[in-house]
PDB file of N, CA and C in Angstrom:
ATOM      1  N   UNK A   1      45.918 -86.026  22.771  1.00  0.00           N
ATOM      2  CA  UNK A   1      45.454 -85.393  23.990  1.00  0.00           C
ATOM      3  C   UNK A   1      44.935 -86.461  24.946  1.00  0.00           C
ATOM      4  N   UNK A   2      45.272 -86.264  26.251  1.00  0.00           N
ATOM      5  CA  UNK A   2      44.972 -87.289  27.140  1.00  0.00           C
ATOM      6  C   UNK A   2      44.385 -86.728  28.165  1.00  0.00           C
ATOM      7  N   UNK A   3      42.873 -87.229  28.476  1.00  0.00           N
ATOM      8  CA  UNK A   3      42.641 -86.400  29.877  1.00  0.00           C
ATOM      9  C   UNK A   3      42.237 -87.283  31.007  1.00  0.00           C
ATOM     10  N   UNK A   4      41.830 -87.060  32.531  1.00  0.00           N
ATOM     11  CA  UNK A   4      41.738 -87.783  33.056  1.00  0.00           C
ATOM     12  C   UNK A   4      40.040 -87.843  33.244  1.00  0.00           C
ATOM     13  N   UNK A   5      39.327 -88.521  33.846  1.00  0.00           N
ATOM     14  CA  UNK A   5      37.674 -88.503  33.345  1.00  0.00           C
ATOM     15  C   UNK A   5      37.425 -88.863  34.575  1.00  0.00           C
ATOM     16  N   UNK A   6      38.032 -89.746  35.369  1.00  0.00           N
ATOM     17  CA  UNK A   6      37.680 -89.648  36.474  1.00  0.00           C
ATOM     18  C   UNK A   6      39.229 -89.844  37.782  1.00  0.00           C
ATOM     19  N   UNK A   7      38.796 -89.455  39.146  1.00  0.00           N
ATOM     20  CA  UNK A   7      39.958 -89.170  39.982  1.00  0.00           C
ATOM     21  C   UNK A   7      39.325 -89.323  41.426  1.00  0.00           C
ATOM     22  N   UNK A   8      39.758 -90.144  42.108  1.00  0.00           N
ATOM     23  CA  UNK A   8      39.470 -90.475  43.527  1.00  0.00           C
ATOM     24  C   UNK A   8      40.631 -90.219  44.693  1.00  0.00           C
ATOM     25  N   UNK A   9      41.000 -90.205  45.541  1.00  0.00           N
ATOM     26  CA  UNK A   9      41.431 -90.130  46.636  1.00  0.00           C
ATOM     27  C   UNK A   9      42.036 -91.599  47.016  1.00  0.00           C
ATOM     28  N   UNK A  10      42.954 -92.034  47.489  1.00  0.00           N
ATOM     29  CA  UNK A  10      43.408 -93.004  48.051  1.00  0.00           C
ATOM     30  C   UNK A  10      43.622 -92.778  49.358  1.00  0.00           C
ATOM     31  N   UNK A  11      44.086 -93.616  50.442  1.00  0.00           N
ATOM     32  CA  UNK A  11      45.069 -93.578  51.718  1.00  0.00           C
ATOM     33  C   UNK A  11      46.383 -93.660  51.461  1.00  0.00           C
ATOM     34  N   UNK A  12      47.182 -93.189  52.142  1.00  0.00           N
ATOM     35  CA  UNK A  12      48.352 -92.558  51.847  1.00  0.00           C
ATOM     36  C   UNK A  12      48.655 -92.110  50.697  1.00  0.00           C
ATOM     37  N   UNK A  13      48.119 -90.610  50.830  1.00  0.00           N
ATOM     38  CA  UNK A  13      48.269 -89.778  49.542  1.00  0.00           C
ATOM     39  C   UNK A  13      48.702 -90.670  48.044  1.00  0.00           C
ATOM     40  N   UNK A  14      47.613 -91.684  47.544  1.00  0.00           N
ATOM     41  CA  UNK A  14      47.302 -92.241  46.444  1.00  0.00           C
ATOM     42  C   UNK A  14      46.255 -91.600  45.366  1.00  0.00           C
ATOM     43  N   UNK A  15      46.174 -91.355  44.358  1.00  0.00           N
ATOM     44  CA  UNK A  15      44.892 -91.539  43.423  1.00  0.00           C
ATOM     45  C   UNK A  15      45.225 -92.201  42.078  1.00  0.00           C
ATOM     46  N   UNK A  16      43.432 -92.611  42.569  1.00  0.00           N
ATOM     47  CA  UNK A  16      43.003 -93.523  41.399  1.00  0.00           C
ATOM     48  C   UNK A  16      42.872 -92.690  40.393  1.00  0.00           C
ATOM     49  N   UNK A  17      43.354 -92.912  39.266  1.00  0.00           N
ATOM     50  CA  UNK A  17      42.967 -92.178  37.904  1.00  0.00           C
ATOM     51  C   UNK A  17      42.418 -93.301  36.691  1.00  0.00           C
ATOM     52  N   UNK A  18      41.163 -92.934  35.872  1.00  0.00           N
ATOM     53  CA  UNK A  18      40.957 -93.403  34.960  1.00  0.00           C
ATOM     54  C   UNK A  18      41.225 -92.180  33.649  1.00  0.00           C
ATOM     55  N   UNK A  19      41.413 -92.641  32.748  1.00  0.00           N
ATOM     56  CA  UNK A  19      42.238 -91.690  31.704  1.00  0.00           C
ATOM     57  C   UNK A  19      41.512 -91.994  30.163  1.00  0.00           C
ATOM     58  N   UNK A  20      40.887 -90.876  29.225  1.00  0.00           N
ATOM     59  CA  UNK A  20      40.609 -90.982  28.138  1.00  0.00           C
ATOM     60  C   UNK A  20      40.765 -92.670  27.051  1.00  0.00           C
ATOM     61  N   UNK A  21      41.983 -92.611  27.198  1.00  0.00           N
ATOM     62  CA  UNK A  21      42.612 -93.477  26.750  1.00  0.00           C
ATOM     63  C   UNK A  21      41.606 -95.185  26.873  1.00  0.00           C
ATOM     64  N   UNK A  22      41.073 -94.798  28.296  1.00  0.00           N
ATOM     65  CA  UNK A  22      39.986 -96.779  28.367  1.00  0.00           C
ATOM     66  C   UNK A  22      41.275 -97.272  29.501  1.00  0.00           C
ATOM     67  N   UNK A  23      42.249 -96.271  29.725  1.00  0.00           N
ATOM     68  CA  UNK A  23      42.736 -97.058  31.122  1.00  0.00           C
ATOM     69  C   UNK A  23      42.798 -96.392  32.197  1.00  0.00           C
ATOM     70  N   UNK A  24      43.442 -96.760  33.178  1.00  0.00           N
ATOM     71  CA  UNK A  24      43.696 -96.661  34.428  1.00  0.00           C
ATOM     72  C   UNK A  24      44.908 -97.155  35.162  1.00  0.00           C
ATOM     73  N   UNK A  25      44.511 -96.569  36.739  1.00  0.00           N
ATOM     74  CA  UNK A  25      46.137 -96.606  37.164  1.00  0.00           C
ATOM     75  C   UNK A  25      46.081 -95.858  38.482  1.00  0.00           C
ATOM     76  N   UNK A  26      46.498 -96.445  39.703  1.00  0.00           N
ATOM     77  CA  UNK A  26      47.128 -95.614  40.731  1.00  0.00           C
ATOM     78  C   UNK A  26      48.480 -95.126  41.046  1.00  0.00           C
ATOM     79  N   UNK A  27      48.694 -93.720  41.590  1.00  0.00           N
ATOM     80  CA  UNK A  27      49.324 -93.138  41.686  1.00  0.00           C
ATOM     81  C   UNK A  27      49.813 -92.305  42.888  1.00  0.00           C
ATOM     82  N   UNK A  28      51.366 -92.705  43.402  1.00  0.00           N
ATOM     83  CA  UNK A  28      51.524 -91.733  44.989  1.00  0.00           C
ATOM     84  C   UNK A  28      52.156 -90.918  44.583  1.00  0.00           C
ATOM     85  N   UNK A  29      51.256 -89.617  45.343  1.00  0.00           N
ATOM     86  CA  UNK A  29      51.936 -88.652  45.184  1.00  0.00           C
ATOM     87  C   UNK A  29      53.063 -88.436  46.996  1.00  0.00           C
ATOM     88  N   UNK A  30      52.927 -89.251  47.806  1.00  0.00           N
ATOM     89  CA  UNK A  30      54.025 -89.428  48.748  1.00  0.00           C
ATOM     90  C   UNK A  30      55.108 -88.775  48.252  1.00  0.00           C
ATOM     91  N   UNK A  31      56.130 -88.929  47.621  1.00  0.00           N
ATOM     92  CA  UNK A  31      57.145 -88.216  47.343  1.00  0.00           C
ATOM     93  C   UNK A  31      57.763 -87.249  46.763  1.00  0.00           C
ATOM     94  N   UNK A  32      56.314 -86.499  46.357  1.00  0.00           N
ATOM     95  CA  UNK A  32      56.189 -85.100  45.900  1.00  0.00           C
ATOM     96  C   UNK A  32      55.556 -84.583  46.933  1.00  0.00           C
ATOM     97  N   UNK A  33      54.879 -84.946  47.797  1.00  0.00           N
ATOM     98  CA  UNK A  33      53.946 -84.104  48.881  1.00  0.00           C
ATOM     99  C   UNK A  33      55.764 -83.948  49.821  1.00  0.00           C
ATOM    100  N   UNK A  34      56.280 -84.645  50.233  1.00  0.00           N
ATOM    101  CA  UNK A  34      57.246 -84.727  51.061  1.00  0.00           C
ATOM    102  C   UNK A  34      58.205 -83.945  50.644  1.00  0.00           C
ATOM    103  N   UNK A  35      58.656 -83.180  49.192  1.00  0.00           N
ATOM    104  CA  UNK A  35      59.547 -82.307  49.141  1.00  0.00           C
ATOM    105  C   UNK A  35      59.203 -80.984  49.748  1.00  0.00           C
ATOM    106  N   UNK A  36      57.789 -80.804  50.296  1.00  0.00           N
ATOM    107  CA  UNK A  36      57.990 -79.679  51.258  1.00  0.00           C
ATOM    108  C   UNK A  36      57.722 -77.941  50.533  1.00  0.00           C
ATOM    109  N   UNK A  37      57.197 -78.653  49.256  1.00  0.00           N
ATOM    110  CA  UNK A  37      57.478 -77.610  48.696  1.00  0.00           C
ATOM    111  C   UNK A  37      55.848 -76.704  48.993  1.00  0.00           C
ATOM    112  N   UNK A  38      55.865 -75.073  49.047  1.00  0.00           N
ATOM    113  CA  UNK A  38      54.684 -74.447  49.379  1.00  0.00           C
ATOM    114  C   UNK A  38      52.976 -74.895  49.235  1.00  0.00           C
ATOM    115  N   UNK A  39      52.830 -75.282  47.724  1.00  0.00           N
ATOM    116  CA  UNK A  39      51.693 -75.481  46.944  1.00  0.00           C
ATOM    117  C   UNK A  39      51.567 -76.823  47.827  1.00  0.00           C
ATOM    118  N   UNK A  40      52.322 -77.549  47.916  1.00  0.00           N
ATOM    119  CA  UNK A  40      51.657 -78.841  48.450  1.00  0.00           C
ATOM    120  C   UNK A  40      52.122 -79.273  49.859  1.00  0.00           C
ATOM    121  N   UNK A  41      52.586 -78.231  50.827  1.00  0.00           N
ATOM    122  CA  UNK A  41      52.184 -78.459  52.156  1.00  0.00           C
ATOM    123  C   UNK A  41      50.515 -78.864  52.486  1.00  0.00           C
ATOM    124  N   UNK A  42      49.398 -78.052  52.069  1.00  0.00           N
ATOM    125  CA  UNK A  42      48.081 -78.580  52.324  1.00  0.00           C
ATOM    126  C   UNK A  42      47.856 -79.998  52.180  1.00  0.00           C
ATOM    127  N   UNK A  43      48.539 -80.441  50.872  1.00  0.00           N
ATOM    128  CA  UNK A  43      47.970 -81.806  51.036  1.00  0.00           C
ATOM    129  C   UNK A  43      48.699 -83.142  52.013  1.00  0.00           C
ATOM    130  N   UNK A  44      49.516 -82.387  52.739  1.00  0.00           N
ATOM    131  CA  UNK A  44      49.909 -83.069  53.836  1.00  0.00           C
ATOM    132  C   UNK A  44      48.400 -84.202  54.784  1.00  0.00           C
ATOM    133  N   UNK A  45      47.777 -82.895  54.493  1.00  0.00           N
ATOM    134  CA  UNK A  45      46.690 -83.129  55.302  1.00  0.00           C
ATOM    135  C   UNK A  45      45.574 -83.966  54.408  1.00  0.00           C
ATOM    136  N   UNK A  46      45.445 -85.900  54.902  1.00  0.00           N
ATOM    137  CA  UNK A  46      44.440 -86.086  54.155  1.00  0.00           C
ATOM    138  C   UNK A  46      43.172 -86.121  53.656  1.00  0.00           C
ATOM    139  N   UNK A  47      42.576 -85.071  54.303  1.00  0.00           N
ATOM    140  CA  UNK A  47      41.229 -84.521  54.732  1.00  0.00           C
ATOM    141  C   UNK A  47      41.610 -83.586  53.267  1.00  0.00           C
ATOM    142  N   UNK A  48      42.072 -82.709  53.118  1.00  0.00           N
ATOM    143  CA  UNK A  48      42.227 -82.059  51.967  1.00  0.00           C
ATOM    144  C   UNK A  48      42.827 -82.497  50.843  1.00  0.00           C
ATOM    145  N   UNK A  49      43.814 -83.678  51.155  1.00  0.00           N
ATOM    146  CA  UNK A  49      44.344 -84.268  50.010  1.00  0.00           C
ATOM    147  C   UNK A  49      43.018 -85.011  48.966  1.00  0.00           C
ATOM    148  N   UNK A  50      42.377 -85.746  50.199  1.00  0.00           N
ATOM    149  CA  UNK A  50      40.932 -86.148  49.392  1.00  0.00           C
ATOM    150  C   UNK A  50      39.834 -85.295  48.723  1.00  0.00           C
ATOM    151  N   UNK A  51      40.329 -83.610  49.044  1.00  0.00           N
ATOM    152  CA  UNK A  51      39.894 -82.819  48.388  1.00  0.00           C
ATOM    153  C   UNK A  51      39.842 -82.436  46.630  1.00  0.00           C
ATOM    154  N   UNK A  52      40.527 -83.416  46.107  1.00  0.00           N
ATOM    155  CA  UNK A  52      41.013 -83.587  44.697  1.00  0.00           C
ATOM    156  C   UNK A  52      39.486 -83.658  43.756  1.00  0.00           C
ATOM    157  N   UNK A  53      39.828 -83.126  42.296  1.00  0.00           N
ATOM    158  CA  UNK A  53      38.341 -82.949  41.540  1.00  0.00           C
ATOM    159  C   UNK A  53      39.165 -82.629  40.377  1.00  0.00           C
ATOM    160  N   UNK A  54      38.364 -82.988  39.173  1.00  0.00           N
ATOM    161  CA  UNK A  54      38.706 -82.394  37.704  1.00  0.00           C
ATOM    162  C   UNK A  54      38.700 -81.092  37.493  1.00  0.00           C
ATOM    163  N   UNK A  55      39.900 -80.461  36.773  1.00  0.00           N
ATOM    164  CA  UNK A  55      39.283 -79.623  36.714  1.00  0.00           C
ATOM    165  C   UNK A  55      40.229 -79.316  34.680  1.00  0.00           C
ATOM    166  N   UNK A  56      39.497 -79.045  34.015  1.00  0.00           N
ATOM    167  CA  UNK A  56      39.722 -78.885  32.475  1.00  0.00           C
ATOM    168  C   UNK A  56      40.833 -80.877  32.334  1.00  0.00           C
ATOM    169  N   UNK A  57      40.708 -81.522  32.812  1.00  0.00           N
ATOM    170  CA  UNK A  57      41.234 -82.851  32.360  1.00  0.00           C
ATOM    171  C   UNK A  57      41.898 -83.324  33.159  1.00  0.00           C
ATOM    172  N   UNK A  58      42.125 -82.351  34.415  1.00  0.00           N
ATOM    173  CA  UNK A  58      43.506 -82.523  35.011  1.00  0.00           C
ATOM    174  C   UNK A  58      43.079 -82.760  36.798  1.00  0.00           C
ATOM    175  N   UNK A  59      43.956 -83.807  37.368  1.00  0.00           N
ATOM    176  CA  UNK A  59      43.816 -83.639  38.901  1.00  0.00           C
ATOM    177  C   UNK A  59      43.825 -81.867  39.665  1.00  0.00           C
ATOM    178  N   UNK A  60      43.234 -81.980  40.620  1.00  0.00           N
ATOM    179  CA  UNK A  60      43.248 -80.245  40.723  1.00  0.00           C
ATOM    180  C   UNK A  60      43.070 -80.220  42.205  1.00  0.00           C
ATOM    181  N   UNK A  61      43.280 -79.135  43.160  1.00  0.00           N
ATOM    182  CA  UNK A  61      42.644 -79.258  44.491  1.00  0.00           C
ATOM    183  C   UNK A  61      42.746 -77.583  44.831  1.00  0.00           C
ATOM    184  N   UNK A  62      41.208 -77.548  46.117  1.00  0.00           N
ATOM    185  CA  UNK A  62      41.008 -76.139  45.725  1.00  0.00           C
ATOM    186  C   UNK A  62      41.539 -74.994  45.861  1.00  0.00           C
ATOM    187  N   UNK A  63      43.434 -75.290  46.855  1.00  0.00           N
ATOM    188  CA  UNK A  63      43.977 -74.225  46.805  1.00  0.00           C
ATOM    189  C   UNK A  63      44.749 -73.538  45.957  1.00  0.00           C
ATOM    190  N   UNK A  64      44.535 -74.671  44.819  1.00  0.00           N
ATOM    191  CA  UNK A  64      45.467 -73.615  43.370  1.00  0.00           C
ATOM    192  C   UNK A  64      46.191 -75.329  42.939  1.00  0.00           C
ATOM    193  N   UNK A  65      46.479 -75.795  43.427  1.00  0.00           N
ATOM    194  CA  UNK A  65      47.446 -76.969  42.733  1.00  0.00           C
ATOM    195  C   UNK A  65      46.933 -77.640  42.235  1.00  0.00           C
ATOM    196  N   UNK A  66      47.657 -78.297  41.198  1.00  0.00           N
ATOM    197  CA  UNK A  66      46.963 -79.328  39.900  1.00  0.00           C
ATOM    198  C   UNK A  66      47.944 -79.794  39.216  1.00  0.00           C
ATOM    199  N   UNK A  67      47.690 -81.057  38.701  1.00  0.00           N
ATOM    200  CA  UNK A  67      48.424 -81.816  38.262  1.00  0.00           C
ATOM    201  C   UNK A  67      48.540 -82.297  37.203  1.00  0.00           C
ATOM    202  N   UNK A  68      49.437 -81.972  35.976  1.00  0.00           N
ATOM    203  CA  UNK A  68      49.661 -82.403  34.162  1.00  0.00           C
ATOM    204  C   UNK A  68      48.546 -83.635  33.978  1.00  0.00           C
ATOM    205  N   UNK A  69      47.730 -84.109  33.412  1.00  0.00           N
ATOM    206  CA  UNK A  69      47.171 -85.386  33.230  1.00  0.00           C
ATOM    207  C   UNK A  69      47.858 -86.171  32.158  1.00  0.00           C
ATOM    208  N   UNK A  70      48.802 -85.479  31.046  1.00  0.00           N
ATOM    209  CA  UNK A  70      49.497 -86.357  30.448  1.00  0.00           C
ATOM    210  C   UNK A  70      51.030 -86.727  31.356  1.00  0.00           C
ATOM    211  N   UNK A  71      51.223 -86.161  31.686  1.00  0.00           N
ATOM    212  CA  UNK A  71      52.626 -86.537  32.351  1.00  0.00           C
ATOM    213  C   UNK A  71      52.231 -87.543  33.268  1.00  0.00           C
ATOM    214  N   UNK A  72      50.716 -87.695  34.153  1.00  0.00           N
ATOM    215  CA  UNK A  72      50.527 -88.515  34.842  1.00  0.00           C
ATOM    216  C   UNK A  72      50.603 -89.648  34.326  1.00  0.00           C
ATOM    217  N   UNK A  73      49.992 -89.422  32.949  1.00  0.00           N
ATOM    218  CA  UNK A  73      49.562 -90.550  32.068  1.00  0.00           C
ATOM    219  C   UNK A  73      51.274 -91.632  31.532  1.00  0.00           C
ATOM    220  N   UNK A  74      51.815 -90.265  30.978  1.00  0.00           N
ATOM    221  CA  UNK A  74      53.137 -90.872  30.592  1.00  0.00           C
ATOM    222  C   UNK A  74      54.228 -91.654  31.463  1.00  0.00           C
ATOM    223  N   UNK A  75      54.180 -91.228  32.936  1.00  0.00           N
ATOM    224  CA  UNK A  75      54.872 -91.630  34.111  1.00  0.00           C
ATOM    225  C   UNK A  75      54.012 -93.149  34.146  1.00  0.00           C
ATOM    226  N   UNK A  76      52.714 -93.670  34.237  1.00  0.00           N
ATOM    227  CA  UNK A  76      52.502 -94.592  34.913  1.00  0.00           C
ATOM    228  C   UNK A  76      52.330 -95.586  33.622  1.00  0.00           C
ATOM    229  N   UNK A  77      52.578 -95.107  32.146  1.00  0.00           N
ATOM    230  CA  UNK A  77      52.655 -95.852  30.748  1.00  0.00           C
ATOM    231  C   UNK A  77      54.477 -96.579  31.112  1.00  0.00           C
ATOM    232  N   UNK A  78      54.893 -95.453  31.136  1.00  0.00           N
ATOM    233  CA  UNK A  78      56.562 -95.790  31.659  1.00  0.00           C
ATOM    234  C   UNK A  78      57.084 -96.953  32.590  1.00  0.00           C
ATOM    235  N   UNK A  79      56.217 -96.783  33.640  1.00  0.00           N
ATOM    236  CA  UNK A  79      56.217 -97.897  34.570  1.00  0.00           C
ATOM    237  C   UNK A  79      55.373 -98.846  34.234  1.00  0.00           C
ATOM    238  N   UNK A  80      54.636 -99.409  33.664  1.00  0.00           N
ATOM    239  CA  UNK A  80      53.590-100.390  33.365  1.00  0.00           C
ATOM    240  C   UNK A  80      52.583-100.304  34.440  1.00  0.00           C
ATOM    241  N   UNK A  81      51.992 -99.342  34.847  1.00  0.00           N
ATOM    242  CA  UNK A  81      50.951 -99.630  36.028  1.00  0.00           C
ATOM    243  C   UNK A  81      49.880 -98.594  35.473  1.00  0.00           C
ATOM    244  N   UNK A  82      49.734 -99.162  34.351  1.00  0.00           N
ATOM    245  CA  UNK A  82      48.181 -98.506  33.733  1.00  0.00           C
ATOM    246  C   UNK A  82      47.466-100.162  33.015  1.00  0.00           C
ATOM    247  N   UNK A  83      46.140-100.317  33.273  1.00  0.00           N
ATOM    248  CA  UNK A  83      45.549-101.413  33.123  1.00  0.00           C
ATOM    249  C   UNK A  83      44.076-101.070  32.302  1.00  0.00           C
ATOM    250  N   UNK A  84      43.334-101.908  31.478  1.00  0.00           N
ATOM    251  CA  UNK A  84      42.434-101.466  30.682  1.00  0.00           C
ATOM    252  C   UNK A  84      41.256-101.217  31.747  1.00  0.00           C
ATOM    253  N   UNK A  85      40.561-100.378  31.862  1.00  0.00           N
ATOM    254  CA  UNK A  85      39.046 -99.672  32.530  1.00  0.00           C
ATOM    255  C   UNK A  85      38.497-101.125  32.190  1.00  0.00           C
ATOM    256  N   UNK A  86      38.022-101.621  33.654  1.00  0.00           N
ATOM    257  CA  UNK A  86      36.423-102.041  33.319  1.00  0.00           C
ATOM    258  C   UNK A  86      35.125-101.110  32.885  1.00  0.00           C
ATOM    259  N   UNK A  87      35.437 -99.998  32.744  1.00  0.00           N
ATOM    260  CA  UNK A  87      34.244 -99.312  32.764  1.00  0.00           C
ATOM    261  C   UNK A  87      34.121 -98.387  31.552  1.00  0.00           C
TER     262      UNK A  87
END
């Protein structure tokens, strides 16, 4: 089980994720916000995109959308852009 513990906001629809695991890793969601699809027209907007918060392990925002925390996890293991937590 992998969860995320903590989650920040970037510029241009980025977040920082730190993950159970003791790592970390940023992540754009740019090319999922851009398919246009219903749930994530809002986060067009980055006033609400920075609206992001945990919610049971997982990225979340408050109009209903949320995001797998292992798939996040597994996508950025895949690519090598997860690095050990200073913290």
């Amino acid at each position: 089980m992998v969860d995320v513990l903590a989650v920040r906001a970037l510029p241009n629809h980025r977040l920082y994720l730190r993950f159970s695991t003791g790592e970390e890793g940023e992540v754009s969601l740019q090319d999922l916000i851009d398919t246009d699809a219903p749930m994530l027209r809002p986060l067009r907007d980055e006033a609400e995109f920075s609206r992001v918060f945990l919610e049971m392990g997982n990225p979340a925002w408050p109009h209903g959308f949320d995001l797998d925390a292992i798939a996040l996890y597994m996508s950025l293991s895949e690519q090598g852009l997860l690095r050990r937590s200073a913290a």
